[in-house]
PDB file of N, CA and C in Angstrom:
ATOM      1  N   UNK A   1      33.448  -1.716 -69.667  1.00  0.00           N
ATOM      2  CA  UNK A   1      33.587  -2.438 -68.419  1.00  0.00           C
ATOM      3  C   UNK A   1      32.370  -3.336 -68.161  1.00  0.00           C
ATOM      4  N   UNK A   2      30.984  -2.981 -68.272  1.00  0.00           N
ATOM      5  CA  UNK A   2      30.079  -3.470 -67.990  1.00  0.00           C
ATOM      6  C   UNK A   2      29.945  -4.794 -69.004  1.00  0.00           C
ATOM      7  N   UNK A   3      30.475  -4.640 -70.270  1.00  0.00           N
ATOM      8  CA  UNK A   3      30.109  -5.396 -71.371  1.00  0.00           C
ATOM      9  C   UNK A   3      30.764  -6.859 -71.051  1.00  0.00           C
ATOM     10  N   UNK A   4      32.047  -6.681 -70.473  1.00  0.00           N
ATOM     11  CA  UNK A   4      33.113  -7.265 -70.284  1.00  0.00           C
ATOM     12  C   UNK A   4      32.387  -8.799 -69.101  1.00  0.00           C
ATOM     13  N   UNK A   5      31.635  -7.730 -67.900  1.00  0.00           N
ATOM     14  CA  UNK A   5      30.982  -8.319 -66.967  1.00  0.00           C
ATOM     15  C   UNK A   5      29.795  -9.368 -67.336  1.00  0.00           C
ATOM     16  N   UNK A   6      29.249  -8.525 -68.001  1.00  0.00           N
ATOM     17  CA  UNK A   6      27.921  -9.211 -68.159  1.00  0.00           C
ATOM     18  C   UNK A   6      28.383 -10.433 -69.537  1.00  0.00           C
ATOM     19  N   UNK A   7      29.175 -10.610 -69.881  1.00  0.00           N
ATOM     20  CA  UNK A   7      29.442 -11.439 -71.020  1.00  0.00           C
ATOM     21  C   UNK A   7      30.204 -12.557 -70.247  1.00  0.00           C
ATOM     22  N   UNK A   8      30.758 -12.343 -68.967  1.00  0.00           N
ATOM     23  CA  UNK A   8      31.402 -13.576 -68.621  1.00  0.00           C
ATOM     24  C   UNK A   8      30.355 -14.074 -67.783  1.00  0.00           C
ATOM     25  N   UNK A   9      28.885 -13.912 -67.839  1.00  0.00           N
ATOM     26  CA  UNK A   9      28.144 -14.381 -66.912  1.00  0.00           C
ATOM     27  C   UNK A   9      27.263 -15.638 -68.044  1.00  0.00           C
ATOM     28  N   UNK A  10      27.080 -17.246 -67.630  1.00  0.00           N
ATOM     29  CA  UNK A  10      26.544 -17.734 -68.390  1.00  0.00           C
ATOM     30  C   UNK A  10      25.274 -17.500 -68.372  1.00  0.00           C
ATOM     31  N   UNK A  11      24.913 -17.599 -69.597  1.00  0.00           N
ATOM     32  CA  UNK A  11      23.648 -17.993 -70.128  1.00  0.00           C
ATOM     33  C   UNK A  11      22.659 -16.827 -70.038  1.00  0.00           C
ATOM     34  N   UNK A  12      23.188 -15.749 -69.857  1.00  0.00           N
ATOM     35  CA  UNK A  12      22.854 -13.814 -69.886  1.00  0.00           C
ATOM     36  C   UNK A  12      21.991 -14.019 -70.929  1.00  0.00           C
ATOM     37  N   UNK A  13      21.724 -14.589 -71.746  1.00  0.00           N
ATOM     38  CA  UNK A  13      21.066 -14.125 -73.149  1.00  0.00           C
ATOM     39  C   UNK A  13      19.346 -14.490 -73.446  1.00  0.00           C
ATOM     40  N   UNK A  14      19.505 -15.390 -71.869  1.00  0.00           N
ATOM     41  CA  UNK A  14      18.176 -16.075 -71.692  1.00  0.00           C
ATOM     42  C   UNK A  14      17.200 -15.138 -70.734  1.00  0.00           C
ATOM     43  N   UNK A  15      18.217 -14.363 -69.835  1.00  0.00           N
ATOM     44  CA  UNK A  15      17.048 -12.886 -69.250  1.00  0.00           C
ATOM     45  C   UNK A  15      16.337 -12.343 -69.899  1.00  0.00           C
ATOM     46  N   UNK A  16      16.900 -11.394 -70.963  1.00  0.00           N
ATOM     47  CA  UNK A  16      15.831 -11.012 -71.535  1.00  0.00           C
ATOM     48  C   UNK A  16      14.472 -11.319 -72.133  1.00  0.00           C
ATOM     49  N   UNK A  17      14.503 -12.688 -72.877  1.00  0.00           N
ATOM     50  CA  UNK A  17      13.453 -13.704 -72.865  1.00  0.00           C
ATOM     51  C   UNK A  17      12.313 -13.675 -71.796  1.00  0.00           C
ATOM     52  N   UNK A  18      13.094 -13.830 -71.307  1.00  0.00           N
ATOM     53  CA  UNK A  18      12.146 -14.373 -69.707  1.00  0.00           C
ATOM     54  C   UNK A  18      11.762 -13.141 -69.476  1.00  0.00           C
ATOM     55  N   UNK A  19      12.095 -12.340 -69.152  1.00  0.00           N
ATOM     56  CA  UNK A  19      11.630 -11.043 -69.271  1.00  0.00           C
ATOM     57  C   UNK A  19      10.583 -10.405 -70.071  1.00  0.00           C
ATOM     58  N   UNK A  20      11.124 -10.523 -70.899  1.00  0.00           N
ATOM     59  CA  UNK A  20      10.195 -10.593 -72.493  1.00  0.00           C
ATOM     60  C   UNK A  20       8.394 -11.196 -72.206  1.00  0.00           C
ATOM     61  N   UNK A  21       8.539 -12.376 -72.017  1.00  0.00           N
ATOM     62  CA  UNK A  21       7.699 -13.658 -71.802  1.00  0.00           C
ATOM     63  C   UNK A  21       7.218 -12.886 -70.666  1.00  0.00           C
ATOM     64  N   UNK A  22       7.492 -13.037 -69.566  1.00  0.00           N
ATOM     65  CA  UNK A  22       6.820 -12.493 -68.234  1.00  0.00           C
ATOM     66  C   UNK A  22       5.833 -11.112 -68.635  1.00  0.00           C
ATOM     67  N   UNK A  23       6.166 -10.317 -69.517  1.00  0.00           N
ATOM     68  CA  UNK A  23       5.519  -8.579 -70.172  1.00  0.00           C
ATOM     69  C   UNK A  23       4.574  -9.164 -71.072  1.00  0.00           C
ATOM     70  N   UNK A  24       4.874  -9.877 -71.357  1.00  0.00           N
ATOM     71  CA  UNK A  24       4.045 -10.213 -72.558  1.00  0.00           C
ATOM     72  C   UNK A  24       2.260 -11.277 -72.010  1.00  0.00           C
ATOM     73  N   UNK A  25       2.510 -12.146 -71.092  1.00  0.00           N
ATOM     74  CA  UNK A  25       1.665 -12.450 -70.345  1.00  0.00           C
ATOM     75  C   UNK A  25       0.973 -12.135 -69.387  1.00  0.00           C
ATOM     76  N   UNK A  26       1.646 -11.052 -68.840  1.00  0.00           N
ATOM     77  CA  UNK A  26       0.619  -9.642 -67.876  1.00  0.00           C
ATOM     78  C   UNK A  26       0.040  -9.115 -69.025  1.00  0.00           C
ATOM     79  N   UNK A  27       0.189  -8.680 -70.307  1.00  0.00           N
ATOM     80  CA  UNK A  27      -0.014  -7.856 -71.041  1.00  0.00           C
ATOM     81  C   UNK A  27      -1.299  -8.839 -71.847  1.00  0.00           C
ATOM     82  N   UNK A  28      -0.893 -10.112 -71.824  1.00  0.00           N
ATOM     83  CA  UNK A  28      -2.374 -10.761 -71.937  1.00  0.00           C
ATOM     84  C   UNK A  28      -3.575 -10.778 -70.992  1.00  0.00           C
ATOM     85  N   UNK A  29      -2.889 -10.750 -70.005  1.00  0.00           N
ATOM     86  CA  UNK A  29      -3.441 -11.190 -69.038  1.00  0.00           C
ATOM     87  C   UNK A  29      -4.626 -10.247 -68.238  1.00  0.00           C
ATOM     88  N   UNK A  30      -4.081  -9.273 -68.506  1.00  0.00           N
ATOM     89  CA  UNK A  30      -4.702  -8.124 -68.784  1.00  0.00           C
ATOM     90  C   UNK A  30      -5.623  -7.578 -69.159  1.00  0.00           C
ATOM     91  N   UNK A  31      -5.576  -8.030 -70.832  1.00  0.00           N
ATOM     92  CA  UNK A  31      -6.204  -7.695 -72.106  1.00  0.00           C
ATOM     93  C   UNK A  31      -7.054  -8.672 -71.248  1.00  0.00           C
ATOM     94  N   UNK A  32      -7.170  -9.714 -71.429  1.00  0.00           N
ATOM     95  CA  UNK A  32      -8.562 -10.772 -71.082  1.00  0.00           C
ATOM     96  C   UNK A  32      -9.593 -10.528 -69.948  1.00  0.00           C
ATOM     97  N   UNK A  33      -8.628  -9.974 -69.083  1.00  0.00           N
ATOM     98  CA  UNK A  33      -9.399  -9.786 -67.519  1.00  0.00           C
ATOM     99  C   UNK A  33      -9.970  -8.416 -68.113  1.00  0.00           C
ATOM    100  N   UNK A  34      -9.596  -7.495 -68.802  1.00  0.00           N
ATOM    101  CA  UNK A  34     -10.341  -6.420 -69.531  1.00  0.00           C
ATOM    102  C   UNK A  34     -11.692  -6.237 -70.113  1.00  0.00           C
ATOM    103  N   UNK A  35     -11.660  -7.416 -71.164  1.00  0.00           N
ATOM    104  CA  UNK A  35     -12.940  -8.136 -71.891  1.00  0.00           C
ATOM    105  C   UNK A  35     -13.852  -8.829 -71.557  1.00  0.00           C
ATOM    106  N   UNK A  36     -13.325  -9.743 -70.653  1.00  0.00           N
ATOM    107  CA  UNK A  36     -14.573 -10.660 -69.471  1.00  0.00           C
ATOM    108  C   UNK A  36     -14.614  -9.884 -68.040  1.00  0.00           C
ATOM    109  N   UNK A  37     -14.436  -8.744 -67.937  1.00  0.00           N
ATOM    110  CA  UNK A  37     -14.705  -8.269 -66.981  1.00  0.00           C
ATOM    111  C   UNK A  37     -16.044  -7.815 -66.590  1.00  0.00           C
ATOM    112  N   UNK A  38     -17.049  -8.103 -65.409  1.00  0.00           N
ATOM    113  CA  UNK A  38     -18.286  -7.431 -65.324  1.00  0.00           C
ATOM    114  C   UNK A  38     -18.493  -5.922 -65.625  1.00  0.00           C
ATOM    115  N   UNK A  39     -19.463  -5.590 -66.178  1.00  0.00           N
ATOM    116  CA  UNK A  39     -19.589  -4.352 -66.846  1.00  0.00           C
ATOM    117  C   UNK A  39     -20.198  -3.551 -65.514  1.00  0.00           C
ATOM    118  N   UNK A  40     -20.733  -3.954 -64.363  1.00  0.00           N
ATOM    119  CA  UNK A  40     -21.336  -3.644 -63.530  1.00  0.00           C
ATOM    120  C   UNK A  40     -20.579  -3.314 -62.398  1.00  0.00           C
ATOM    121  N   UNK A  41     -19.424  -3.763 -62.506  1.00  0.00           N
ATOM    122  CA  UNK A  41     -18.412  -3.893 -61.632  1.00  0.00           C
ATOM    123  C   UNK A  41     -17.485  -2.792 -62.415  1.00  0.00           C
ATOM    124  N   UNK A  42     -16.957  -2.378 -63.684  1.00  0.00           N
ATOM    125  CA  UNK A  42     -16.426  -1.439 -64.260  1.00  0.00           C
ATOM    126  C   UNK A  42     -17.088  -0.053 -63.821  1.00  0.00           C
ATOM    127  N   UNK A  43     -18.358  -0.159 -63.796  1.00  0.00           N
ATOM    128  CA  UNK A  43     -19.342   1.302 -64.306  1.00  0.00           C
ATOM    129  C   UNK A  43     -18.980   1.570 -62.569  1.00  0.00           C
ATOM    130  N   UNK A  44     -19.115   0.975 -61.553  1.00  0.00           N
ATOM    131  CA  UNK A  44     -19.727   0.818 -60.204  1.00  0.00           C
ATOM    132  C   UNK A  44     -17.771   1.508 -59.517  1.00  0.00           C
ATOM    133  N   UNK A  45     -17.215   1.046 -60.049  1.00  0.00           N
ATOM    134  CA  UNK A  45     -15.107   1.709 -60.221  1.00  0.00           C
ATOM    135  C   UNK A  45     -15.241   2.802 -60.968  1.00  0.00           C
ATOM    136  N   UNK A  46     -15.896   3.422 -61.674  1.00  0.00           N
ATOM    137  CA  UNK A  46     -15.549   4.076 -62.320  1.00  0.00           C
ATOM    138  C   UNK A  46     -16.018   5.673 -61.938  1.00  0.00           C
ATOM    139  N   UNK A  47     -17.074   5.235 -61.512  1.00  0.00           N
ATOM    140  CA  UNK A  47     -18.391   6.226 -60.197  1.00  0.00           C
ATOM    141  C   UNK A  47     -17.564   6.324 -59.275  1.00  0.00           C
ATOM    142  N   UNK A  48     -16.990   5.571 -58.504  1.00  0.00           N
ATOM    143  CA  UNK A  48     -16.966   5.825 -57.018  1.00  0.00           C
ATOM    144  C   UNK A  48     -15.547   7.440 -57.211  1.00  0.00           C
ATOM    145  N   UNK A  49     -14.789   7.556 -57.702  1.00  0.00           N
ATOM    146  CA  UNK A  49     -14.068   8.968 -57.717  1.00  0.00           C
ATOM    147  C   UNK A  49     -15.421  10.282 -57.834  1.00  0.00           C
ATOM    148  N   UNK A  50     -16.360   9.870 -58.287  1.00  0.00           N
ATOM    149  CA  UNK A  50     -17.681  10.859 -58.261  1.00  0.00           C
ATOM    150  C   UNK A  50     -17.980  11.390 -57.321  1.00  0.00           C
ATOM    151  N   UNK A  51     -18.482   9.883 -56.558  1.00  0.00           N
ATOM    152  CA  UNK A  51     -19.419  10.168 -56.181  1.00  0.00           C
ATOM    153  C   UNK A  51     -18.831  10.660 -54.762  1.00  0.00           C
ATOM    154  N   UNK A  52     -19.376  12.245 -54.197  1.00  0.00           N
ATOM    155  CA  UNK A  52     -19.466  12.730 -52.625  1.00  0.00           C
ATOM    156  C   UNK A  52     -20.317  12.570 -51.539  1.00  0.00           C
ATOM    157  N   UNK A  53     -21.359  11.485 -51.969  1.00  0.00           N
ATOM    158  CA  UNK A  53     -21.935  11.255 -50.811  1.00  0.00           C
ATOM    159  C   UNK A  53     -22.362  10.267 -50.077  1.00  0.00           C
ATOM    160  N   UNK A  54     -21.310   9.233 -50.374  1.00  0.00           N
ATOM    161  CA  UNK A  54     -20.483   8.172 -50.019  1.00  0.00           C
ATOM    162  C   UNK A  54     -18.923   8.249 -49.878  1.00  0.00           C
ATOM    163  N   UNK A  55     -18.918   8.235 -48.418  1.00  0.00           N
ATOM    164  CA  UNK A  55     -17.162   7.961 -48.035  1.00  0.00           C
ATOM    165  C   UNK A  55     -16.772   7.113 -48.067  1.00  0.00           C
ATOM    166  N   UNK A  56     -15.794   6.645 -48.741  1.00  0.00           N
ATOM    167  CA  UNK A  56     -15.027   5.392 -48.789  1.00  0.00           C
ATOM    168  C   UNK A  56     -13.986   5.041 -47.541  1.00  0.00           C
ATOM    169  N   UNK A  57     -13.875   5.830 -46.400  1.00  0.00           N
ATOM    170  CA  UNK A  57     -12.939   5.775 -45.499  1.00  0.00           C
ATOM    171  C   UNK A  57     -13.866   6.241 -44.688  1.00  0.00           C
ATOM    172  N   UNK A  58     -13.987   5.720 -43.586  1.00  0.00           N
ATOM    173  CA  UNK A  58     -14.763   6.661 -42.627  1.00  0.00           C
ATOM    174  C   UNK A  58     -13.497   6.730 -41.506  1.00  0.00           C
ATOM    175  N   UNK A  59     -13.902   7.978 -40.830  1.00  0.00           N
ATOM    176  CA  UNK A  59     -13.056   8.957 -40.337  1.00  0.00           C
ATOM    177  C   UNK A  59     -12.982   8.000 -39.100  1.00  0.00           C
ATOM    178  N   UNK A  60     -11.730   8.266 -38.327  1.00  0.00           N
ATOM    179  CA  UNK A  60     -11.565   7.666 -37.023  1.00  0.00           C
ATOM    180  C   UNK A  60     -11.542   8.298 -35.824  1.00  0.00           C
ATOM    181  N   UNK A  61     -12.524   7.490 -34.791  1.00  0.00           N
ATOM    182  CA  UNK A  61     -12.634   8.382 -33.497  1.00  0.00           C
ATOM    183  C   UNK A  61     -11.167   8.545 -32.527  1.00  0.00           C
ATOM    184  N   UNK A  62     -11.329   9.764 -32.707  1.00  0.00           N
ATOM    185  CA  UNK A  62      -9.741  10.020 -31.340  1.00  0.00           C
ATOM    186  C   UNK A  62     -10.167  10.517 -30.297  1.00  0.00           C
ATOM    187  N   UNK A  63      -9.408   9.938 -28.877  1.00  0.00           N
ATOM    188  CA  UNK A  63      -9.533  10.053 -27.706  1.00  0.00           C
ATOM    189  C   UNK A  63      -8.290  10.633 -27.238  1.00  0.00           C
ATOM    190  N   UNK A  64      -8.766  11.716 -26.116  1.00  0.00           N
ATOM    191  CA  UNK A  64      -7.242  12.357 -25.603  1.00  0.00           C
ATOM    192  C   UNK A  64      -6.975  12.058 -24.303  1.00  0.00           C
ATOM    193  N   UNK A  65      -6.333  11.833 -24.191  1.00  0.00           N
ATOM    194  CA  UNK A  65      -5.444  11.258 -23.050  1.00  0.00           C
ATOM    195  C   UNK A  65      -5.665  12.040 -21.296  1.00  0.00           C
TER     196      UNK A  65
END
């Protein structure tokens, strides 16, 4: 049934491509922003799950009514 559908639809054969193409250029895109990325800026992301004595959220004051 599905085969039937998707075959009377034109030009179906060009999604995947594009698809394709779109994975493939995050997947560069990626890779590059990976390699030229500051090393100082990696090490400094990579700490902060460490580190406990720095909060990354500070807590919010509540008032009662």
């Amino acid at each position: 049934m599905y085969k039937e559908i998707l075959q009377s639809i034109d030009n179906i054969q060009v999604w995947p491509v594009i698809s394709f193409v779109i994975f493939f250029l995050f997947f560069l895109l990626l890779l590059w922003w990976t390699f030229t990325a500051d090393r100082k800026f990696i090490t400094h992301m990579s700490q902060l799950p460490l580190d406990d004595d720095k909060l990354s959220v500070q807590p919010t004051k509540t008032t009662s009514l």
